[in-house]
Protein backbone atom coordinates (compact mmCIF):
# COMPACT_ATOMS: atom_id res chain seq x y z
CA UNK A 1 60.55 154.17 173.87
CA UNK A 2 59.84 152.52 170.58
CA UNK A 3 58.37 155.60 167.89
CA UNK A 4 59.83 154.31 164.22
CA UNK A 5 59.36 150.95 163.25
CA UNK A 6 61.41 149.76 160.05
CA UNK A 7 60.31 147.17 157.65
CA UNK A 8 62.58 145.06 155.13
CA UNK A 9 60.75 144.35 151.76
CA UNK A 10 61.35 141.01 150.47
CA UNK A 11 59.67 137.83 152.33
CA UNK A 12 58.54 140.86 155.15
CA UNK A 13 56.20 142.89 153.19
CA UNK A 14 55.70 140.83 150.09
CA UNK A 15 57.03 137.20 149.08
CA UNK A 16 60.30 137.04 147.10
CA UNK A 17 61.60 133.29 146.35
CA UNK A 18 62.84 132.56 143.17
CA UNK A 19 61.45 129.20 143.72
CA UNK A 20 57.74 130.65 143.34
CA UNK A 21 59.04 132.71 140.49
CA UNK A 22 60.55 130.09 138.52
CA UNK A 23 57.20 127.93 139.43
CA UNK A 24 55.46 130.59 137.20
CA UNK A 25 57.32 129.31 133.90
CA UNK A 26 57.10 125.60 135.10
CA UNK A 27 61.24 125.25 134.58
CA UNK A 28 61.94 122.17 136.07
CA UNK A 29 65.17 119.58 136.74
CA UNK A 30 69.09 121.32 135.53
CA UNK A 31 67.66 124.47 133.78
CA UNK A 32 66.15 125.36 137.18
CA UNK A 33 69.02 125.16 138.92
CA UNK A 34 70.99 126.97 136.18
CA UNK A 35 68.56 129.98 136.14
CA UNK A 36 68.56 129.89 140.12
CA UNK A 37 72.39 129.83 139.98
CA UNK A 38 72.81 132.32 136.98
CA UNK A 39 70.00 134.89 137.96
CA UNK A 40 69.35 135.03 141.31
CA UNK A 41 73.15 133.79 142.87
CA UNK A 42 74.62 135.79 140.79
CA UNK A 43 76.69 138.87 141.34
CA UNK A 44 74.62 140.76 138.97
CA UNK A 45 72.11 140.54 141.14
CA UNK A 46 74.14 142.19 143.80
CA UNK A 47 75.18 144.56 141.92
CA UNK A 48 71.35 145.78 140.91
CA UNK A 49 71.00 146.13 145.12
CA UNK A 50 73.91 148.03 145.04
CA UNK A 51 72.60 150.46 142.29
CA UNK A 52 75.75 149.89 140.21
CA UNK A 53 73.76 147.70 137.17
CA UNK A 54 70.44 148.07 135.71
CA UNK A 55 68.02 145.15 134.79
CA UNK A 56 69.08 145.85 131.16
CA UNK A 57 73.08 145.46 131.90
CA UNK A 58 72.18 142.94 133.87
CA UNK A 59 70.14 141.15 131.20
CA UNK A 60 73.18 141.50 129.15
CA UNK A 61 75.35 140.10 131.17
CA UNK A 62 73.40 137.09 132.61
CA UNK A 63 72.09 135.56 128.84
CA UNK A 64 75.12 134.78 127.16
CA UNK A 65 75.84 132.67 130.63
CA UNK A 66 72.23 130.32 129.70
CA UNK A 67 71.26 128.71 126.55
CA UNK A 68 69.07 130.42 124.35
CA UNK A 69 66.13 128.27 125.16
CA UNK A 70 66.43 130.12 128.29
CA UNK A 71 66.46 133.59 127.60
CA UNK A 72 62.96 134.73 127.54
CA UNK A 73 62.26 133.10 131.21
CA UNK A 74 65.61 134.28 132.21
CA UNK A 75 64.65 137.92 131.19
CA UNK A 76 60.60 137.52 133.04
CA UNK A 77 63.19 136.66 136.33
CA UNK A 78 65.22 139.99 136.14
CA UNK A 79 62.94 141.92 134.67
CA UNK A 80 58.93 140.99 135.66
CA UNK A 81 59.70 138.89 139.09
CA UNK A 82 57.14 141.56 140.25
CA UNK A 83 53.96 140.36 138.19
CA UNK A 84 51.98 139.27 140.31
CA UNK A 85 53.20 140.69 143.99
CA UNK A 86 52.16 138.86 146.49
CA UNK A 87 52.04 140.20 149.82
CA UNK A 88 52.65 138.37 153.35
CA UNK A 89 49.82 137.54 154.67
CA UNK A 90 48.70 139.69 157.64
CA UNK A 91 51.71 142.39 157.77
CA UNK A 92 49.33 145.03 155.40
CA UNK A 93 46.50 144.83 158.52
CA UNK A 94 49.62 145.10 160.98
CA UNK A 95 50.81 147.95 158.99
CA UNK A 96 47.24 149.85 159.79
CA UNK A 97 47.36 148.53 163.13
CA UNK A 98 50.45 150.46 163.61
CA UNK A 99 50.13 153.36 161.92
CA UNK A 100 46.62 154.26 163.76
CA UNK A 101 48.52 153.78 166.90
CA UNK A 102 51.00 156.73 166.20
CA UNK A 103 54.13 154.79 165.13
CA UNK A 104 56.03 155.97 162.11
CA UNK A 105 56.70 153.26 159.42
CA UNK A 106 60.07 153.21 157.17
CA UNK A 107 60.93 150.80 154.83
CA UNK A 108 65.07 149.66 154.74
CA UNK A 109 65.14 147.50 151.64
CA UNK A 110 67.73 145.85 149.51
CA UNK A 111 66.56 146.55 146.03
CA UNK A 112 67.37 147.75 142.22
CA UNK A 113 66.14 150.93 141.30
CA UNK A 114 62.85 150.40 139.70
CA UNK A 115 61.98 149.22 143.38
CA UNK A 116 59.78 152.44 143.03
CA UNK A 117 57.58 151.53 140.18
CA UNK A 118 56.29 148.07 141.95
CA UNK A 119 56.38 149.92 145.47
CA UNK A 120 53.57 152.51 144.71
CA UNK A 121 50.99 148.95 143.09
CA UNK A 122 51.91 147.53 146.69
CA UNK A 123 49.01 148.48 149.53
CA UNK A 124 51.25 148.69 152.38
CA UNK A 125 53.13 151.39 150.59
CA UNK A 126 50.27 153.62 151.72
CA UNK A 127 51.14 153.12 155.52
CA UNK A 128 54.71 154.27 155.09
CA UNK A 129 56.54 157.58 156.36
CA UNK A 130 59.94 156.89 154.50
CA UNK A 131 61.75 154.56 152.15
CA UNK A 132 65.76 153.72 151.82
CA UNK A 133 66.51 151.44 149.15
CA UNK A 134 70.35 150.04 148.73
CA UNK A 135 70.48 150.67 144.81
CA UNK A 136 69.80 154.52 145.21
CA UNK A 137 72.51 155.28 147.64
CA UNK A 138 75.12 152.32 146.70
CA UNK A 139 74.90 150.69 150.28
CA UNK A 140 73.61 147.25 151.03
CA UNK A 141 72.92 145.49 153.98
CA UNK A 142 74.52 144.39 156.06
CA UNK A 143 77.02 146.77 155.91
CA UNK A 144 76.81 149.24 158.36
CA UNK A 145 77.16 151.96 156.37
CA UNK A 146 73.57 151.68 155.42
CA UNK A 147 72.12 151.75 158.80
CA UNK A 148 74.00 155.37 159.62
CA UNK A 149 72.68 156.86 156.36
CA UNK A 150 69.18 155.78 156.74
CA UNK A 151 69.21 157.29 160.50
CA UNK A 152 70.71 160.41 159.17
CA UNK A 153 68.30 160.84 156.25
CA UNK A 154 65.18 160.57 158.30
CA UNK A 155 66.87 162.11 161.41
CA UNK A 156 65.74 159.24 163.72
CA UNK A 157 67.44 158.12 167.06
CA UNK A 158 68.13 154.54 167.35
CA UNK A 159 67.00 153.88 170.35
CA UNK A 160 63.58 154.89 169.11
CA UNK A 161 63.58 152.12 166.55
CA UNK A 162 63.05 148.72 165.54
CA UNK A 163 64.06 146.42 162.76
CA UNK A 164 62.00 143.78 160.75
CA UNK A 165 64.32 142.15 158.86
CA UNK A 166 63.97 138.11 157.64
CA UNK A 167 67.69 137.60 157.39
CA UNK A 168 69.12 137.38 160.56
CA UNK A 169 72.49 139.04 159.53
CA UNK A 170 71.04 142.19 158.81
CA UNK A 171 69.52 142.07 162.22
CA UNK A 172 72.60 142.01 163.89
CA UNK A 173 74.15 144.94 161.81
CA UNK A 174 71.27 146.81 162.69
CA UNK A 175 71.77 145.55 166.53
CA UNK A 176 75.45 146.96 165.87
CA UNK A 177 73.83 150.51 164.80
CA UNK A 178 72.07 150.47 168.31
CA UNK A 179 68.45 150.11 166.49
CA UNK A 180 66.39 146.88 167.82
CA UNK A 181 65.79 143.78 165.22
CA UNK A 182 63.41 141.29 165.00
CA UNK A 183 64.50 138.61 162.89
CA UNK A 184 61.06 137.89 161.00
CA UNK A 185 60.11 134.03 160.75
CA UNK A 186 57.28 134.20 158.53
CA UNK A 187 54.96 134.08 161.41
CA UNK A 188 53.07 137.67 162.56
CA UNK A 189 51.39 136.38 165.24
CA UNK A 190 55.05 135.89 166.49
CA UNK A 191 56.17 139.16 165.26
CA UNK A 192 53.15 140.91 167.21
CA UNK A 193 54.64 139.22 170.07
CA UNK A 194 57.70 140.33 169.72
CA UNK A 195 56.70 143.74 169.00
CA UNK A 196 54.34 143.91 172.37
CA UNK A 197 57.62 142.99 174.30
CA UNK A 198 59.51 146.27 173.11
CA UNK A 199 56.58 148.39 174.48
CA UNK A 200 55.36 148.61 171.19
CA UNK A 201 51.51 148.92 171.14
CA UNK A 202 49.25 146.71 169.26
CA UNK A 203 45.92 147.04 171.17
């Protein structure tokens, strides 16, 4: 039986595409491709999910990398991707739905550390039991070492769970950990669907 559901953060609970972000600054033609390549394919960026840079290392890593006429937009990206947040639309009313119907909500995210600062601004935060974000334990999904510690620091049994995840790799690590995934589609009409079939209640 289905008790904890688990939520991924980015293009789940609130949009994250650098396209949108970069849309913001209106960067167009070879710089937006450079700042797409340099900021968010780069391995800094992994390394502020994994907790082992900060935005401001970061920063000082990625700038020399653009030309100056960059910079400022370059630090916005790393720094202020979260202003505005925009969340998915219909996942906050799912949330409630949810969480009135006795289910216990965790969020498993891949995220830097100030995760917590734009977290606590976002309205679904409200619905949720428990958060495990990669940067504050050095573990990133989908490496299966982050499933295990999340189980073990909210003492949950994976059978009892369910994963909402948008990339499909990290559904099948989770899969591997014995939890059930939902690869999310940007569709929660789908998602309810595919919730209802697990025995989870929506009604």
């Amino acid at each position: 039986m289905i008790k904890n559901i688990i939520f991924d953060m980015g293009n789940v609970l609130l949009r994250f595409a650098s396209d949108s972000f970069l849309d913001r600054y209106n960067v167009e033609g070879s710089d937006r491709i450079l700042l797409k390549n340099k900021v968010f394919r780069s391995v800094e960026w992994v390394m502020l999910d994994r907790g082992t840079l900060t935005e401001e290392a970061a920063e000082q890593r990625i700038l020399p990398k653009l030309p100056e006429r960059l910079h400022q937009v370059a630090h916005k990206l790393i720094a202020e991707w979260d202003e505005p947040l925009v969340p998915v639309e219909g996942t906050v009313e799912l949330l409630q739905t949810l969480k009135q119907n006795g289910y216990a909500l965790y969020l498993l995210s891949n995220a830097s550390v100030r995760q917590p600062i734009y977290w606590e601004r976002m309205e679904a935060s409200k619905y949720f039991a428990g958060t495990l974000i990669s940067a504050h334990v050095h573990q990133i999904k989908p490496n299966p070492d982050i499933y295990q510690t999340f189980l073990k620091k909210f003492d949950l049994v994976p059978a009892e769970c369910v994963f909402i995840d948008d990339s499909p790799a990290n559904i099948e690590a989770a899969i591997g950990a014995d939890i059930y995934g939902i690869v999310f589609n940007n569709d929660v009409s789908e998602l309810k669907q595919e919730l209802v079939s697990l025995g989870v209640a929506l009604d």
